[in-house]
Protein backbone atom coordinates (compact mmCIF):
# COMPACT_ATOMS: atom_id res chain seq x y z
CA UNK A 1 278.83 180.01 69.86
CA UNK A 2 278.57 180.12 73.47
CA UNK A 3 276.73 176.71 74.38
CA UNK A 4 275.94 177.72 77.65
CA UNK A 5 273.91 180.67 76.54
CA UNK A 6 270.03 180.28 77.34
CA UNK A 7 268.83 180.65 73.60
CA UNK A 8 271.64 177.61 72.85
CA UNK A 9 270.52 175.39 75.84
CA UNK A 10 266.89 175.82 74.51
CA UNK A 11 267.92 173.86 71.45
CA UNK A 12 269.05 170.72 72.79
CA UNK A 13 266.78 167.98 73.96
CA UNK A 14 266.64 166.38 77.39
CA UNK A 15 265.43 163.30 76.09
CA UNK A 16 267.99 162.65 73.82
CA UNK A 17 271.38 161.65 74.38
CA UNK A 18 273.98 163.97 72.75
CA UNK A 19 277.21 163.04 71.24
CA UNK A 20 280.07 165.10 71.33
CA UNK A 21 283.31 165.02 69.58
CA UNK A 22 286.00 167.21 69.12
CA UNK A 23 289.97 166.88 67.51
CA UNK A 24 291.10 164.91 70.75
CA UNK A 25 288.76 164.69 72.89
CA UNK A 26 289.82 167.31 75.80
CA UNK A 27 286.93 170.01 74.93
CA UNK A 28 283.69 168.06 74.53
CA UNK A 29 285.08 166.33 77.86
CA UNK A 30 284.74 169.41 79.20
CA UNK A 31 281.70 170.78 77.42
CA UNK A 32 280.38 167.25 78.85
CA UNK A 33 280.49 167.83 82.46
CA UNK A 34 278.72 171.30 82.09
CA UNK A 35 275.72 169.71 80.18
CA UNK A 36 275.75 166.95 82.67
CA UNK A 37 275.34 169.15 85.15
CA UNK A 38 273.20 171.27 83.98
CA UNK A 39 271.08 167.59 83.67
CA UNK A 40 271.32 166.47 79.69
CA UNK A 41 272.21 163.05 78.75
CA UNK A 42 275.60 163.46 77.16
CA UNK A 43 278.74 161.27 75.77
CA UNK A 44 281.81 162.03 74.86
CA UNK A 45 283.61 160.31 71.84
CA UNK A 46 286.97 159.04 73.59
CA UNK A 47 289.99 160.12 71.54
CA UNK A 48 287.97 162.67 69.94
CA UNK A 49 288.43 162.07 65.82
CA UNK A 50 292.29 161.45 66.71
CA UNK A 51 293.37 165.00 64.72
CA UNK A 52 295.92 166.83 66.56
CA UNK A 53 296.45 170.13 66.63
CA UNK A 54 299.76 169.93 67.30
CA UNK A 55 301.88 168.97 64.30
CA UNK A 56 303.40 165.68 64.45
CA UNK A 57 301.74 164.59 67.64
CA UNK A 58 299.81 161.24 67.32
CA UNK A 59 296.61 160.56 68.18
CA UNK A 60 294.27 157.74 67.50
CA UNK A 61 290.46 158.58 67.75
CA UNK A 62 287.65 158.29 65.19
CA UNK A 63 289.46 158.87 61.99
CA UNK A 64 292.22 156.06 62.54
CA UNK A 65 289.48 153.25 63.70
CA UNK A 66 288.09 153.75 60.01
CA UNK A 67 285.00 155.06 61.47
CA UNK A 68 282.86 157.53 58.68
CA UNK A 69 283.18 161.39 58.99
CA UNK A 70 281.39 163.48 56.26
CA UNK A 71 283.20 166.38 55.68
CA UNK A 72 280.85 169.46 54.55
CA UNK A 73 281.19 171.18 51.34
């Protein structure tokens, strides 16, 4: 998906704030500035949900704070 695309923009509110969240946090930083700029209301989840993509490279985030994640089916 290409969020930057016109037909993607269209679907998320200005009003709103958006969360985003990612494995460690270093793409929806980045996705974050580009929807700031472009003037949306936007966080980033620090840490991301602390998976790394590396193998046997720590992280804490969202999964090691016991926070919930719903994994889909």
């Amino acid at each position: 998906m290409n969020i930057l695309d016109e037909k993607n923009l269209k679907k998320i509110p200005k009003d709103k704030p958006i969360f985003l969240i990612c494995y460690v946090g270093h793409t929806s930083s980045q996705v974050l500035t580009l929807l700031k700029l472009l003037g949306y209301n936007v966080v980033s989840i620090k840490y991301g949900y602390g998976i790394s993509p590396a193998k046997g490279v720590p992280v804490a985030g969202w999964v090691d704070y016991g926070l919930p994640v719903q994994k889909s089916k």
